[in-house]
Protein backbone atom coordinates (compact mmCIF):
# COMPACT_ATOMS: atom_id res chain seq x y z
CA UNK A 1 123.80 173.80 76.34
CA UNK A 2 120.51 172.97 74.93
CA UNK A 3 118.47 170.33 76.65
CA UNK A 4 118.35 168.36 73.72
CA UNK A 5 122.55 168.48 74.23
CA UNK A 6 122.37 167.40 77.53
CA UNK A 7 119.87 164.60 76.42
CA UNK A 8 122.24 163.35 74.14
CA UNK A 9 125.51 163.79 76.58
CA UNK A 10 123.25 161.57 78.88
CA UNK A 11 122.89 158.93 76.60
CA UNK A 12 126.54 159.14 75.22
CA UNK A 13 128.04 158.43 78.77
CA UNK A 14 128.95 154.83 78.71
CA UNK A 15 127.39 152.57 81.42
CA UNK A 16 128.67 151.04 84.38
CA UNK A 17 129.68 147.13 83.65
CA UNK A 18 126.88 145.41 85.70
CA UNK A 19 127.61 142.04 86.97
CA UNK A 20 124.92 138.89 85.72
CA UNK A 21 122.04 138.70 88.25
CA UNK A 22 123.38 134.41 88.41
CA UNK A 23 126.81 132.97 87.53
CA UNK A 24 125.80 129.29 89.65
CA UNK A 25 122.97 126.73 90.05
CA UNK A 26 123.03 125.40 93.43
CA UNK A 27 123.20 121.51 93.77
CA UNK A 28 122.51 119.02 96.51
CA UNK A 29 124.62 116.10 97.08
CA UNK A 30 124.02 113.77 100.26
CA UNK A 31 122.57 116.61 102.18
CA UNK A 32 125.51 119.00 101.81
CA UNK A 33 124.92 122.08 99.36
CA UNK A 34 127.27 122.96 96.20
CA UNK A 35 126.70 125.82 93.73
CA UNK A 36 128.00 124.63 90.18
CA UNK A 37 129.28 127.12 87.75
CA UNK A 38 127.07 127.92 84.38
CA UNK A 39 130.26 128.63 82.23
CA UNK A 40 131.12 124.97 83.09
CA UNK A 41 127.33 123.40 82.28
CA UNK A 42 125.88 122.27 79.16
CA UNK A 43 122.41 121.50 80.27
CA UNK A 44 120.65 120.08 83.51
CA UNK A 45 118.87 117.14 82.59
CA UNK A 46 116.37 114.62 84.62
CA UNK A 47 118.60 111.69 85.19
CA UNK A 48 118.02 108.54 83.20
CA UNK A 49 120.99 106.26 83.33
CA UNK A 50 121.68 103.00 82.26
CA UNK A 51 123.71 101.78 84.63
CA UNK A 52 126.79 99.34 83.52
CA UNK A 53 127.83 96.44 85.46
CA UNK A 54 131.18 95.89 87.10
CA UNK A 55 131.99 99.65 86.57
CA UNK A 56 133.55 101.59 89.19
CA UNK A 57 131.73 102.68 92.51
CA UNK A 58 131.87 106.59 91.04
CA UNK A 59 130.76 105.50 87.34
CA UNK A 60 126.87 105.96 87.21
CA UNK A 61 126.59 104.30 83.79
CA UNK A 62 125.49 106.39 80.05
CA UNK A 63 122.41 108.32 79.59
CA UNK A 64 121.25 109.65 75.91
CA UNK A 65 121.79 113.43 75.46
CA UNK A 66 120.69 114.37 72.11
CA UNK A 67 121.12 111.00 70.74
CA UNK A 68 124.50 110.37 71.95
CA UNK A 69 125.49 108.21 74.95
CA UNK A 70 127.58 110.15 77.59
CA UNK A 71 129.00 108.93 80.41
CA UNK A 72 127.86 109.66 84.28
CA UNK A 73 129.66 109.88 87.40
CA UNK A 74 128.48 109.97 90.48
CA UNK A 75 128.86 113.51 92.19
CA UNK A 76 128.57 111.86 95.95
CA UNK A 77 131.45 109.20 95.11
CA UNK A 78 133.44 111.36 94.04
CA UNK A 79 133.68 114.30 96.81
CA UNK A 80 132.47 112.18 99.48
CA UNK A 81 134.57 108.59 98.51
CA UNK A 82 131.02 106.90 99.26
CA UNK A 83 128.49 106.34 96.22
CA UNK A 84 125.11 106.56 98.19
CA UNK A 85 121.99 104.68 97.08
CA UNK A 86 120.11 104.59 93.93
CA UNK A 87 119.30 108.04 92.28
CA UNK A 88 116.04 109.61 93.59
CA UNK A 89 113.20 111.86 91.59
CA UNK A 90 114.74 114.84 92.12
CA UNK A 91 118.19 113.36 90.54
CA UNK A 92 119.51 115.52 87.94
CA UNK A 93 122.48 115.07 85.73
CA UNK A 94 124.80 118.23 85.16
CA UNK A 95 125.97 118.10 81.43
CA UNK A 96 129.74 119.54 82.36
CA UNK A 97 131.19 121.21 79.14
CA UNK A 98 134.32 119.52 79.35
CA UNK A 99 136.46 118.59 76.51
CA UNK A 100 136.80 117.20 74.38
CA UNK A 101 133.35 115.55 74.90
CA UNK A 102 130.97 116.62 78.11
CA UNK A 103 130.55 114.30 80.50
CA UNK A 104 127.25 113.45 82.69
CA UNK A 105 127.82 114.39 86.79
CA UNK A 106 124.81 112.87 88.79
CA UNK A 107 123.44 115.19 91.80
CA UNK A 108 121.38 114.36 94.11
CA UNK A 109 118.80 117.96 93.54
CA UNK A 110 119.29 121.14 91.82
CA UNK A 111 118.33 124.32 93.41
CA UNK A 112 117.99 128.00 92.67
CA UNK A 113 120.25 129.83 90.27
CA UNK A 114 122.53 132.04 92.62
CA UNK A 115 125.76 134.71 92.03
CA UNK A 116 128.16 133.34 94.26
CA UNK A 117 130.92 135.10 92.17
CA UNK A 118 134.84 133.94 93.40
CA UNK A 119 135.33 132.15 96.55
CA UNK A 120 136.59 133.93 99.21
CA UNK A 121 137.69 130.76 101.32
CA UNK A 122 140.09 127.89 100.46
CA UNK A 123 137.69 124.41 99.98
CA UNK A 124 138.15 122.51 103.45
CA UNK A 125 137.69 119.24 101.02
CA UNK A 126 140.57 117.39 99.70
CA UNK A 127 139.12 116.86 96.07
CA UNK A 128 140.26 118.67 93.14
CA UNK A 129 136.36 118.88 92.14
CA UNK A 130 135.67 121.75 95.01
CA UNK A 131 137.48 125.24 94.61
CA UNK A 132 136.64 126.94 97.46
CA UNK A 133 133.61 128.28 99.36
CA UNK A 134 131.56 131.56 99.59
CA UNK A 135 131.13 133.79 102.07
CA UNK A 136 128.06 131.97 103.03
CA UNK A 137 129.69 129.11 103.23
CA UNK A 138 128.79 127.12 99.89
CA UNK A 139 131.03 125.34 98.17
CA UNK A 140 131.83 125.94 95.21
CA UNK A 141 132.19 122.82 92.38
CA UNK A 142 134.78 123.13 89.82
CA UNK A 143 133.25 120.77 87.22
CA UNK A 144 136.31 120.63 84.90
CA UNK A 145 138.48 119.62 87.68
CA UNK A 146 136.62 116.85 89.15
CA UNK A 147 135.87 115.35 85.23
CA UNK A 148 139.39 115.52 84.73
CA UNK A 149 140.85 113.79 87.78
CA UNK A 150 138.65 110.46 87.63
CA UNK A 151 139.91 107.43 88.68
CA UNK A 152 139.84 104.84 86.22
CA UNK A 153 136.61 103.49 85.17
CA UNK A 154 136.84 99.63 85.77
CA UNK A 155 138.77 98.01 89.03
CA UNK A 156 141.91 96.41 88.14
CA UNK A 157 141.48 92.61 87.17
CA UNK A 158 143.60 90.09 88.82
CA UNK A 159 145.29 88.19 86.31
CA UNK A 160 144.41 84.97 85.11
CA UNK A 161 146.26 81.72 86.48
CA UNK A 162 146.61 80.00 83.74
């Protein structure tokens, strides 16, 4: 064989699948550290909501995204059952590519951009919005999830005497 034929045997011999150097941007939410999936995120965005009054304790309020209003929830109400204080600098808003339309999730910081790749441990929280954690012990979000088990938006109303 020719070393131009070995060249081109070389070259012909399909490559190993690599693995992405990041599948996850880590978050911050009240101190405690999440990595959310890409697959499941739309954008990271500064956060600049307008908040809406007499909403729930989880609803943040709408922010503009391309020049449609999309609705925010807060990340620490919902995994923690506690909204904490008003959002900070470093706030961010994950754009979750949920559908039908993507819905704003307000963290407290994002971090670096990580592999974290499947969870090896079950999630010691009791939310739907946390699949399990690494071997590093990060938890890992599961965006979809915690979008689609919200509780409703507005409190109940007592009803009117009347």
């Amino acid at each position: 064989m020719s070393r131009l034929e070995e060249r081109a045997a070389t070259l012909a011999t399909p490559l190993r699948p690599q693995r992405p150097d990041v599948d996850a941007v880590l978050v911050t939410v009240r101190g405690e550290t999440f990595a959310a999936p890409l697959r499941q995120l739309r954008a990271v965005l500064p956060a600049a909501i307008t908040p809406l009054p007499l909403s729930a304790p989880h609803v943040a309020g709408v922010q503009t995204v391309r020049g449609s209003l999309v609705g925010v929830v807060r990340a620490d109400a919902l995994l923690t059952g506690q909204p904490g204080g008003a959002p900070g600098p470093l706030a961010r808003v994950l754009l979750a590519a949920t559908q039908p339309e993507p819905c704003g999730v307000l963290v407290d910081a994002v971090g670096d951009l990580v592999w974290v790749g499947e969870p090896v441990a079950p999630a010691t929280f009791g939310t739907p919005g946390v699949r399990g954690r690494t071997g590093s012990g990060v938890a890992c979000l599961d965006l979809d999830a915690l979008v689609r088990h919200l509780p409703p938006a507005w409190p109940a109303r007592p009803p009117d005497s009347g």
